[in-house]
C-alpha atoms as a PDB file:
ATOM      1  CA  UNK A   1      26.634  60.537 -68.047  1.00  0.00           C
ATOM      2  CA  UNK A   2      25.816  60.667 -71.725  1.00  0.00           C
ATOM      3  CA  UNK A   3      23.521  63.464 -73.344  1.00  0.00           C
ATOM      4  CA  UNK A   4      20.590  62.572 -73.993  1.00  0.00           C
ATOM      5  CA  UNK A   5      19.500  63.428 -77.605  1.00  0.00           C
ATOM      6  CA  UNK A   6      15.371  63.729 -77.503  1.00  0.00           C
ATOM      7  CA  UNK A   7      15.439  64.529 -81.171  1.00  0.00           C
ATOM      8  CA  UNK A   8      15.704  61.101 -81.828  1.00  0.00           C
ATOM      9  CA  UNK A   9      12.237  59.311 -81.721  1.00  0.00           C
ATOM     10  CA  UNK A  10      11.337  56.176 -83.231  1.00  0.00           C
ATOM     11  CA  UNK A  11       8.408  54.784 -84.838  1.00  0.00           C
ATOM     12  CA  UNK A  12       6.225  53.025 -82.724  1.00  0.00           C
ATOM     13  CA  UNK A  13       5.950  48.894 -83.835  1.00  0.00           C
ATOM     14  CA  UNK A  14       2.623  47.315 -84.506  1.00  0.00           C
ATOM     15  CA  UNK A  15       2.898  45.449 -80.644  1.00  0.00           C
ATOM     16  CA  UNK A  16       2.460  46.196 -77.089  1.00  0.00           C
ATOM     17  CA  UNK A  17       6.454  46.501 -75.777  1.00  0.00           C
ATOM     18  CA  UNK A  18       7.600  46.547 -72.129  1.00  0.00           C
ATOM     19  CA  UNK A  19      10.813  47.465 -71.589  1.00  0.00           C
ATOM     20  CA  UNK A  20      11.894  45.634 -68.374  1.00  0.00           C
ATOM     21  CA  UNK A  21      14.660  46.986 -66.216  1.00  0.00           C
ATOM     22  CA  UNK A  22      15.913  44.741 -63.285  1.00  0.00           C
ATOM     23  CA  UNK A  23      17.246  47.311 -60.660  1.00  0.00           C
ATOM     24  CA  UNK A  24      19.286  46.551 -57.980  1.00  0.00           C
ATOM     25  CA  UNK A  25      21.356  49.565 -56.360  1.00  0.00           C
ATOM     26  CA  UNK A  26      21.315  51.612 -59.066  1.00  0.00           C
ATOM     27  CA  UNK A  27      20.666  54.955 -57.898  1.00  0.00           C
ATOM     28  CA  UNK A  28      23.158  56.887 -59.773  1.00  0.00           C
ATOM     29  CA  UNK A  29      22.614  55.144 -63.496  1.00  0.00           C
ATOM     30  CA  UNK A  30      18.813  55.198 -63.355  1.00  0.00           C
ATOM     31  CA  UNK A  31      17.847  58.661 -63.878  1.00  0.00           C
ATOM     32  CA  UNK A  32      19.596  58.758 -67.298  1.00  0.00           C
ATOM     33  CA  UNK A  33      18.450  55.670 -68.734  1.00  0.00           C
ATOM     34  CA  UNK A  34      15.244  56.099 -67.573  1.00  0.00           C
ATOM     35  CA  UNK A  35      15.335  59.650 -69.507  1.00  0.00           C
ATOM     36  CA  UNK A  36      17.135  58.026 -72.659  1.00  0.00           C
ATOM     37  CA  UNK A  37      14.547  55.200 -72.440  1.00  0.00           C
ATOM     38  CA  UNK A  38      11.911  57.531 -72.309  1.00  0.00           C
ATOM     39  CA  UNK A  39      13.509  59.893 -75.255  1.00  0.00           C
ATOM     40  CA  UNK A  40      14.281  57.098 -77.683  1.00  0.00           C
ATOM     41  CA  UNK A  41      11.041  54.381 -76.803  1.00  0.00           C
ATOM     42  CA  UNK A  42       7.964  56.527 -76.313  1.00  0.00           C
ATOM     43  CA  UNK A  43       6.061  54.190 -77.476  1.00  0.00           C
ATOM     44  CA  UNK A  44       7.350  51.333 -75.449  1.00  0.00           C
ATOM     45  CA  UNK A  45       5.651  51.045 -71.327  1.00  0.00           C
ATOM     46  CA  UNK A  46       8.859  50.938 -69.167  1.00  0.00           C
ATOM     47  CA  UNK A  47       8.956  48.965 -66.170  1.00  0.00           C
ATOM     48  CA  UNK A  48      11.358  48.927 -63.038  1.00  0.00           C
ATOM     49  CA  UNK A  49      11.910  45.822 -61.243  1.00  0.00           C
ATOM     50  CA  UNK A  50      13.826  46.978 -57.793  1.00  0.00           C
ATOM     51  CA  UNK A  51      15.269  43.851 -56.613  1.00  0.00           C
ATOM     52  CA  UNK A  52      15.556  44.853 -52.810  1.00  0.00           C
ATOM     53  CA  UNK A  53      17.793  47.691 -53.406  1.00  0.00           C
ATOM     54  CA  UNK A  54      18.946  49.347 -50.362  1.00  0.00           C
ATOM     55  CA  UNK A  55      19.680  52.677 -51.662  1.00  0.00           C
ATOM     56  CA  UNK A  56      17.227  55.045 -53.390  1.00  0.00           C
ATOM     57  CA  UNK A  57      16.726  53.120 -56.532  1.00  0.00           C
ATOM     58  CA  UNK A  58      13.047  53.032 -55.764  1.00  0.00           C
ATOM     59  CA  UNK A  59      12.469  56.393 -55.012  1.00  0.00           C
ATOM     60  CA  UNK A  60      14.154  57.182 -58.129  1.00  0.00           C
ATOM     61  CA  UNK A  61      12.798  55.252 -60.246  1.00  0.00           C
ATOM     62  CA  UNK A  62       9.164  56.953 -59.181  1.00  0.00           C
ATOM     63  CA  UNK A  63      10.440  60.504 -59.744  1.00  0.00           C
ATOM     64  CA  UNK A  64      10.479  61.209 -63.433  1.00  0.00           C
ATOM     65  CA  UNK A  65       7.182  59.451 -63.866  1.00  0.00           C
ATOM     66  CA  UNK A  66       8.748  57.300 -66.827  1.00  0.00           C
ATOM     67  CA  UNK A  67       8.021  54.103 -65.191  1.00  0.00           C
ATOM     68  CA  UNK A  68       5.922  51.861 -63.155  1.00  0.00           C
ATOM     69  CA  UNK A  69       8.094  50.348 -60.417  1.00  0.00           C
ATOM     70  CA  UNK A  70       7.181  46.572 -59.042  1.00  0.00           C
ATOM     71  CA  UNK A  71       9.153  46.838 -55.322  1.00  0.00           C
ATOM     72  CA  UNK A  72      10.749  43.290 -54.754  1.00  0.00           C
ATOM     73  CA  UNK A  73      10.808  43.019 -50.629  1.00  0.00           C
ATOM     74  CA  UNK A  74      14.714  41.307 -51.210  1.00  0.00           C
ATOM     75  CA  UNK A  75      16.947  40.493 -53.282  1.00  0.00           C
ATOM     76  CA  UNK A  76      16.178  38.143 -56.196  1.00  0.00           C
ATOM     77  CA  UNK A  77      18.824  38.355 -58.536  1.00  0.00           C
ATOM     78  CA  UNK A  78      18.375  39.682 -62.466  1.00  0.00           C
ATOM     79  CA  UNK A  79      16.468  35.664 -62.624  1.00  0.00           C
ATOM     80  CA  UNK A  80      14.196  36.852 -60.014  1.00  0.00           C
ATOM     81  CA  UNK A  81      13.575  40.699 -60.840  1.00  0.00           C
ATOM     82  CA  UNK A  82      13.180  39.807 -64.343  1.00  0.00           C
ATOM     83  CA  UNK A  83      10.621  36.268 -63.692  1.00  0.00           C
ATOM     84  CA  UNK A  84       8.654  39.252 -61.953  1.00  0.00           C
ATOM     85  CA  UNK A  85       8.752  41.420 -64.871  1.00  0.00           C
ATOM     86  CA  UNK A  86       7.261  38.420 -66.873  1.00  0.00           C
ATOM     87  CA  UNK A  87       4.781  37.557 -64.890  1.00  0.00           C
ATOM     88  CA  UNK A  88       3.555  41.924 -64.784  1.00  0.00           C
ATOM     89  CA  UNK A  89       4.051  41.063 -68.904  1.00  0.00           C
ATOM     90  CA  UNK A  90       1.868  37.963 -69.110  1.00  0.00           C
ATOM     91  CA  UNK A  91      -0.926  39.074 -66.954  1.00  0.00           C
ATOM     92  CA  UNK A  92      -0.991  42.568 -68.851  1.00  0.00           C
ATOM     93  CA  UNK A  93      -1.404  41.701 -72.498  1.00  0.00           C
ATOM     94  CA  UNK A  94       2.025  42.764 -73.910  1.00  0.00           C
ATOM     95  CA  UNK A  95       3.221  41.251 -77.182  1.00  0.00           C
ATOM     96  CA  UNK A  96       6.957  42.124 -76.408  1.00  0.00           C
ATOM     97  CA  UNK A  97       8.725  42.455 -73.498  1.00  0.00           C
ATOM     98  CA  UNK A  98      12.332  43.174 -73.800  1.00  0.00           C
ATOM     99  CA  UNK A  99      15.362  43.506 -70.838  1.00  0.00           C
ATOM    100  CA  UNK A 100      17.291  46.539 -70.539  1.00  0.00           C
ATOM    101  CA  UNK A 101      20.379  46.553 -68.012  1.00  0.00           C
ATOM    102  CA  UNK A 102      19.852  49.576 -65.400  1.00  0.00           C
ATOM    103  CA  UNK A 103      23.126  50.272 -65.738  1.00  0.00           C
ATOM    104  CA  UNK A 104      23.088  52.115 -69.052  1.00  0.00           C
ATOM    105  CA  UNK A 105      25.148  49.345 -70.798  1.00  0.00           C
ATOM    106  CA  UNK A 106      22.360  48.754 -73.407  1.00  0.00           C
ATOM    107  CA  UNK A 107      21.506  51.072 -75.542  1.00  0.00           C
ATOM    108  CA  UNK A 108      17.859  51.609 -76.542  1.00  0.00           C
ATOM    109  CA  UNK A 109      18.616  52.657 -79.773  1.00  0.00           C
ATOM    110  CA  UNK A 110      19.320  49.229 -80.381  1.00  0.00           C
ATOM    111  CA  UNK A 111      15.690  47.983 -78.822  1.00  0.00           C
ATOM    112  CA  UNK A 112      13.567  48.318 -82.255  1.00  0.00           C
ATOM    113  CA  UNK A 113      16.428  45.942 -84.365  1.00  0.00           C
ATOM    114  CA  UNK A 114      15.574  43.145 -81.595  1.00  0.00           C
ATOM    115  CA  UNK A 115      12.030  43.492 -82.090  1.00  0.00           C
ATOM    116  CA  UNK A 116      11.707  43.557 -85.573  1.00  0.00           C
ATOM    117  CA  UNK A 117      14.008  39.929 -86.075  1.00  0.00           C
ATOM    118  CA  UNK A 118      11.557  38.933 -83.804  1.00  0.00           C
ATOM    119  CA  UNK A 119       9.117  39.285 -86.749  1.00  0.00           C
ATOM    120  CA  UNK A 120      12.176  38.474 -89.882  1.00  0.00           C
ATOM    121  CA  UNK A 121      13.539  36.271 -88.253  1.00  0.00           C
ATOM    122  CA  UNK A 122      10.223  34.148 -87.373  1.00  0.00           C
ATOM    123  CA  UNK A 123      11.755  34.005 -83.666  1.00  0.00           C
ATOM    124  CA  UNK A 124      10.662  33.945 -79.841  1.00  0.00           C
ATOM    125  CA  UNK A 125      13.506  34.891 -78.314  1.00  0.00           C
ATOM    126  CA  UNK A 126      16.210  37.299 -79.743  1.00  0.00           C
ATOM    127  CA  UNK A 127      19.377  37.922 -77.937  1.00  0.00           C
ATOM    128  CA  UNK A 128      21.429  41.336 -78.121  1.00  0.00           C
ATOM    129  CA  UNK A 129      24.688  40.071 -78.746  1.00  0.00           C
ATOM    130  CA  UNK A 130      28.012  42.027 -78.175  1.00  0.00           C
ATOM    131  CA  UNK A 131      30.595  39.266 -79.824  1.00  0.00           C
ATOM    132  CA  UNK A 132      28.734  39.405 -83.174  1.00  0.00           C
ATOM    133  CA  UNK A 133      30.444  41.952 -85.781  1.00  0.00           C
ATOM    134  CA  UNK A 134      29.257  45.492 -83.619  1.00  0.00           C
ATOM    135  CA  UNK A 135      30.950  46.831 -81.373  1.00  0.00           C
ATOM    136  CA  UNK A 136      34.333  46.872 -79.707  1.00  0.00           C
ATOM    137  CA  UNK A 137      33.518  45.307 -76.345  1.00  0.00           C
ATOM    138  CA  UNK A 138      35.987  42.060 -75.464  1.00  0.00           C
ATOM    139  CA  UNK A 139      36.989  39.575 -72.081  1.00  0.00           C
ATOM    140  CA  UNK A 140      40.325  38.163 -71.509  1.00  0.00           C
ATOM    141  CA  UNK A 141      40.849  35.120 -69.793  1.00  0.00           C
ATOM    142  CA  UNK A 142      38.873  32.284 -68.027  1.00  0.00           C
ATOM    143  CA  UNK A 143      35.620  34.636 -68.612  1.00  0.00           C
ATOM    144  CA  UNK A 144      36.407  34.266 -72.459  1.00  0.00           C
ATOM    145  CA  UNK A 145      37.220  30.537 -72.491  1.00  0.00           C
ATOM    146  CA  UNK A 146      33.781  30.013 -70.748  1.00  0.00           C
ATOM    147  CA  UNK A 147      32.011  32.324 -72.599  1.00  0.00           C
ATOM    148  CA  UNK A 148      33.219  30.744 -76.081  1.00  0.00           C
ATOM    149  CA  UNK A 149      32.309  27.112 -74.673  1.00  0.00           C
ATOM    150  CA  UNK A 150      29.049  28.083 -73.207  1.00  0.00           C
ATOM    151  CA  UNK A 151      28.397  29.512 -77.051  1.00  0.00           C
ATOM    152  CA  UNK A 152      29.415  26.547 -78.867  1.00  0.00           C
ATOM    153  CA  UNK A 153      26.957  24.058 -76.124  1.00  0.00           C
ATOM    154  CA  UNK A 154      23.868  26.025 -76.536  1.00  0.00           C
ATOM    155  CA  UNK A 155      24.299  27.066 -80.161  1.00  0.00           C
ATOM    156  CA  UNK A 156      24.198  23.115 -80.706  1.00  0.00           C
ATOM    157  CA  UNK A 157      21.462  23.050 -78.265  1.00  0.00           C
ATOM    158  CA  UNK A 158      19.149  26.082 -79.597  1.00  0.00           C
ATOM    159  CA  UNK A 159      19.944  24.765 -83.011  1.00  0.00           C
ATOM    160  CA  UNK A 160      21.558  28.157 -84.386  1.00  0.00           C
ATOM    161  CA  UNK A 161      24.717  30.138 -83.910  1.00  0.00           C
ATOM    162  CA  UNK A 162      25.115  32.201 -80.801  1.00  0.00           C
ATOM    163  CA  UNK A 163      28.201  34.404 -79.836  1.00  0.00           C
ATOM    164  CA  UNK A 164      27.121  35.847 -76.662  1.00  0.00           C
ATOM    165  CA  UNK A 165      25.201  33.196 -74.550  1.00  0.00           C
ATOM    166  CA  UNK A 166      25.419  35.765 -71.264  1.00  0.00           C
ATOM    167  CA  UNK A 167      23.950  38.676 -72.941  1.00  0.00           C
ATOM    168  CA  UNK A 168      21.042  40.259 -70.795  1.00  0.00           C
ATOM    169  CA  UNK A 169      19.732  42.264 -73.993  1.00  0.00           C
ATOM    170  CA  UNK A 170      16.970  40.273 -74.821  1.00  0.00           C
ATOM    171  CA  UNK A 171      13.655  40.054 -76.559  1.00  0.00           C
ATOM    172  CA  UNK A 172      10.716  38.090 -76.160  1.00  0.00           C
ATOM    173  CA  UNK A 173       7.433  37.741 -77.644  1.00  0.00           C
ATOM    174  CA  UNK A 174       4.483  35.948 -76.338  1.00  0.00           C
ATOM    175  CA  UNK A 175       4.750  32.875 -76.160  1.00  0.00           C
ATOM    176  CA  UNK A 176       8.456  33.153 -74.480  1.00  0.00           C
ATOM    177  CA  UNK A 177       6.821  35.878 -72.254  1.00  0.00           C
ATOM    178  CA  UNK A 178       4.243  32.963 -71.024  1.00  0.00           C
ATOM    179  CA  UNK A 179       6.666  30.757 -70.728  1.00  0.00           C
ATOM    180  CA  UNK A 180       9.497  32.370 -68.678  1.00  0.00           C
ATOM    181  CA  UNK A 181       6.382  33.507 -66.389  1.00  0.00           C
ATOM    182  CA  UNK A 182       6.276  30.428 -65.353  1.00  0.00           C
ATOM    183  CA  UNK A 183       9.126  29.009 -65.966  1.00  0.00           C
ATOM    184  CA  UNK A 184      12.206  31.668 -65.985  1.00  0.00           C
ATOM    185  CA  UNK A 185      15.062  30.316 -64.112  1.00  0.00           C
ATOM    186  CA  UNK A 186      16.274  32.254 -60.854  1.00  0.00           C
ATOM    187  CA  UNK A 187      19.280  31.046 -59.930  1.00  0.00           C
ATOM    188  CA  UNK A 188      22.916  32.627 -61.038  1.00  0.00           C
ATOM    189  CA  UNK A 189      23.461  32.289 -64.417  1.00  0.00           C
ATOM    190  CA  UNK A 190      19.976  30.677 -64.926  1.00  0.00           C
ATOM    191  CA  UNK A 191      18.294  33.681 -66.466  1.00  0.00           C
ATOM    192  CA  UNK A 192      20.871  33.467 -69.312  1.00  0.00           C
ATOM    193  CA  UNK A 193      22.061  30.105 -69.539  1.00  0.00           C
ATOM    194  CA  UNK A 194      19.551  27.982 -68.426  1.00  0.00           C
ATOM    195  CA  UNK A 195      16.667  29.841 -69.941  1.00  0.00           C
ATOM    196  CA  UNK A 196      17.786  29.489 -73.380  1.00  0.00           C
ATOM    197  CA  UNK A 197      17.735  26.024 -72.623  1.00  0.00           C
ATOM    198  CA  UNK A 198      14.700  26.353 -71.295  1.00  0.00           C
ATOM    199  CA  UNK A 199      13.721  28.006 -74.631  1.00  0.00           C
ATOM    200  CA  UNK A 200      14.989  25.178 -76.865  1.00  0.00           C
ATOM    201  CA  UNK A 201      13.349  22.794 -75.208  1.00  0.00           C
ATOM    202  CA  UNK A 202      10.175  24.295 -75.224  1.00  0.00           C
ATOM    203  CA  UNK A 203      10.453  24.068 -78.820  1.00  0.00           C
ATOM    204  CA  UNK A 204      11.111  27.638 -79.107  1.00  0.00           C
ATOM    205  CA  UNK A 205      13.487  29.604 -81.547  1.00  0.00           C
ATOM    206  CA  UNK A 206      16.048  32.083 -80.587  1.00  0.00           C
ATOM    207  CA  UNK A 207      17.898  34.022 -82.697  1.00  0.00           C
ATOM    208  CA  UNK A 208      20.842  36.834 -82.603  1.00  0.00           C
ATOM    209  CA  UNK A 209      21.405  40.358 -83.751  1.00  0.00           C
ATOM    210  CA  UNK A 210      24.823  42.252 -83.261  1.00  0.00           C
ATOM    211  CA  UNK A 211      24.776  45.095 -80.896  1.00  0.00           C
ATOM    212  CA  UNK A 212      27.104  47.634 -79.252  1.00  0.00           C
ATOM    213  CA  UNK A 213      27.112  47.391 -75.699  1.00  0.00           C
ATOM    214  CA  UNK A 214      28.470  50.659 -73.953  1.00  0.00           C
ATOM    215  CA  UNK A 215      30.401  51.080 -70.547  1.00  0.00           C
ATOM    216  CA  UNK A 216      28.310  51.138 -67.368  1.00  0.00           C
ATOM    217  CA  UNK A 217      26.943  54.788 -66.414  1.00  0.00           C
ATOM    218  CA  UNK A 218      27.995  54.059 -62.701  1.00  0.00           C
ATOM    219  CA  UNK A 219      29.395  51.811 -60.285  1.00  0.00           C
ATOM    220  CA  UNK A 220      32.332  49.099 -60.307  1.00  0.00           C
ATOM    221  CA  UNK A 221      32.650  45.973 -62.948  1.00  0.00           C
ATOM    222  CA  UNK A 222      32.675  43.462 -61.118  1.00  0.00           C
ATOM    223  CA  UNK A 223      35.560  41.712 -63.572  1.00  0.00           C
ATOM    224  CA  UNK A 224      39.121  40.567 -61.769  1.00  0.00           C
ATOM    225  CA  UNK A 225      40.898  37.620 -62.309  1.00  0.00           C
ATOM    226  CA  UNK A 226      39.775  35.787 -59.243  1.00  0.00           C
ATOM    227  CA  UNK A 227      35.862  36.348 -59.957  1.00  0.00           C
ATOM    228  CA  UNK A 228      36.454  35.659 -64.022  1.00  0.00           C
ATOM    229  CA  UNK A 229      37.701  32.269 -62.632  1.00  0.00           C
ATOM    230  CA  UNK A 230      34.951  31.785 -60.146  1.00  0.00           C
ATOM    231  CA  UNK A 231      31.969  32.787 -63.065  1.00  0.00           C
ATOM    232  CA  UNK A 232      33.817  30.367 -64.997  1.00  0.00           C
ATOM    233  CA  UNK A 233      33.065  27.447 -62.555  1.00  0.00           C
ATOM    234  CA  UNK A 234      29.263  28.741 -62.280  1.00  0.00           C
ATOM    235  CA  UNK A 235      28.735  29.091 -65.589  1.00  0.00           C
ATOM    236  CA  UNK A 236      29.852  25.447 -65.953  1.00  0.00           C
ATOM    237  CA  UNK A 237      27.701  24.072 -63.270  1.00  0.00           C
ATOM    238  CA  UNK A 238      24.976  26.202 -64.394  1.00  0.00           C
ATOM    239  CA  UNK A 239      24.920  24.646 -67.834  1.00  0.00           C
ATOM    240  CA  UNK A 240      25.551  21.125 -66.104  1.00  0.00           C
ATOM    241  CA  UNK A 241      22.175  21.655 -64.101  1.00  0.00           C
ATOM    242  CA  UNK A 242      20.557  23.080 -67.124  1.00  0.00           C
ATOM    243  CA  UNK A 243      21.281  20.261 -69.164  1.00  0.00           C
ATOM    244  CA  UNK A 244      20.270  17.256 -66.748  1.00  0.00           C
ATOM    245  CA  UNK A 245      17.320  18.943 -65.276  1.00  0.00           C
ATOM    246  CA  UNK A 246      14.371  16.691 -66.209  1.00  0.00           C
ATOM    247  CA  UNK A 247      11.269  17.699 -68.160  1.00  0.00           C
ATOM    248  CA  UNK A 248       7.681  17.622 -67.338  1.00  0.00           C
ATOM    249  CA  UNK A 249       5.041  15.876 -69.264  1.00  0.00           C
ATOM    250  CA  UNK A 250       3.750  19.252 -71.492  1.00  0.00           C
ATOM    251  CA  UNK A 251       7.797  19.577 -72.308  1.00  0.00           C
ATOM    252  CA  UNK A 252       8.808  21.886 -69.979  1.00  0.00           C
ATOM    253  CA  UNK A 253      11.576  21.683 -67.251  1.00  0.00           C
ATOM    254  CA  UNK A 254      10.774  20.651 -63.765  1.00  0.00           C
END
């Protein structure tokens, strides 16, 4: 666990900002983001979505009365948890709403960058990105080779260059906030890959800004050689399905 330095306060933007953290068994890490969330974004409403967690991430989340928690009855996935966290977005009035990992991986020192190239860099959708100059976090293997090949498809796709197509550190403003409320994609994969598709072909634009991601606060990685090969497959298929799924009249996928 990291200390927490409350000295540190940022100016508040000129927008409405929900910080959106998908939760699922994260007992141990959530108290400290939730206090370095609190600490670094007090002008930013902080939301936890626990996606059917069957420890005490719920009861957790409640007890430093930093955040409004939205109880999911199962398990969604981050798709799921974080389609909820749109929808709570949409129907509220924010202007941003921006993903934060429960895990502590993100740091939300980084959270007021993303929102302002929302702004410089006339963009809907801007995407934390680890593999862009910051930063000394690498993969090795079959996780890399997809990761570089998923980059080069959707960089051709979203019209721009993208590094880190997988990145959960992401920032939305309203009209991809209305959008993935309806739209966002919850199946594996589909809330990274398949919603910047979803993005593009919305007519959308997404951007990148290089960030530092930071080793998870609790818990396993889930990275071995077997599963790097297995998310390779996925993320293949995932892009496959993303790519052929047909659109509806008003230009957005079925």
């Amino acid at each position: 666990m990291w200390e927490v330095d409350f000295s540190f306060v940022t100016a508040p933007p000129n927008q409405r900002v929900l910080i959106v953290l998908p939760a699922w068994n994260e007992e141990a890490a959530l108290p400290g983001v939730l206090a370095e969330v609190a600490a670094t974004l007090p002008w930013a409403d902080l939301l936890v979505v626990n996606d059917g967690s069957t420890d005490r991430t719920s009861e957790v989340a409640r007890a430093g009365d930093h955040a409004l928690v939205l109880d999911l009855p199962l398990n969604l996935g981050v798709g799921g948890a974080m389609r909820a966290g749109y929808k709570y977005a949409a129907r509220h009035g924010y202007d941003v709403a921006l993903q934060l990992d429960a895990d502590g991986q993100h740091d939300p020192a980084e959270v007021p960058r993303l929102i302002e190239a929302l702004e410089t860099e006339s963009a809907d959708l801007v995407i934390g990105a680890r593999f862009a100059g910051a930063g000394t976090y690498r993969v090795r293997g079959p996780r890399k080779w997809a990761m570089r090949l998923l980059s080069a498809v959707l960089s051709r796709v979203c019209g721009t260059l993208l590094t880190d197509t997988t990145s959960g550190f992401k920032a939305s403003n309203r009209r991809a906030i209305e959008l993935f409320a309806r739209e966002y994609p919850a199946e594996y994969l589909g809330d990274t890959v398949e919603s910047l598709v979803l993005v593009a072909r919305a007519g959308l634009t997404v951007r990148q800004v290089p960030v530092t991601m930071r080793k998870r606060v609790a818990g396993t990685p889930s990275h071995n050689p077997a599963k790097a090969a297995l998310f390779l497959g996925r993320a293949m298929l995932a892009l496959l399905i993303a790519l052929t799924r047909p659109r509806s009249k008003n230009g957005e996928n079925r």
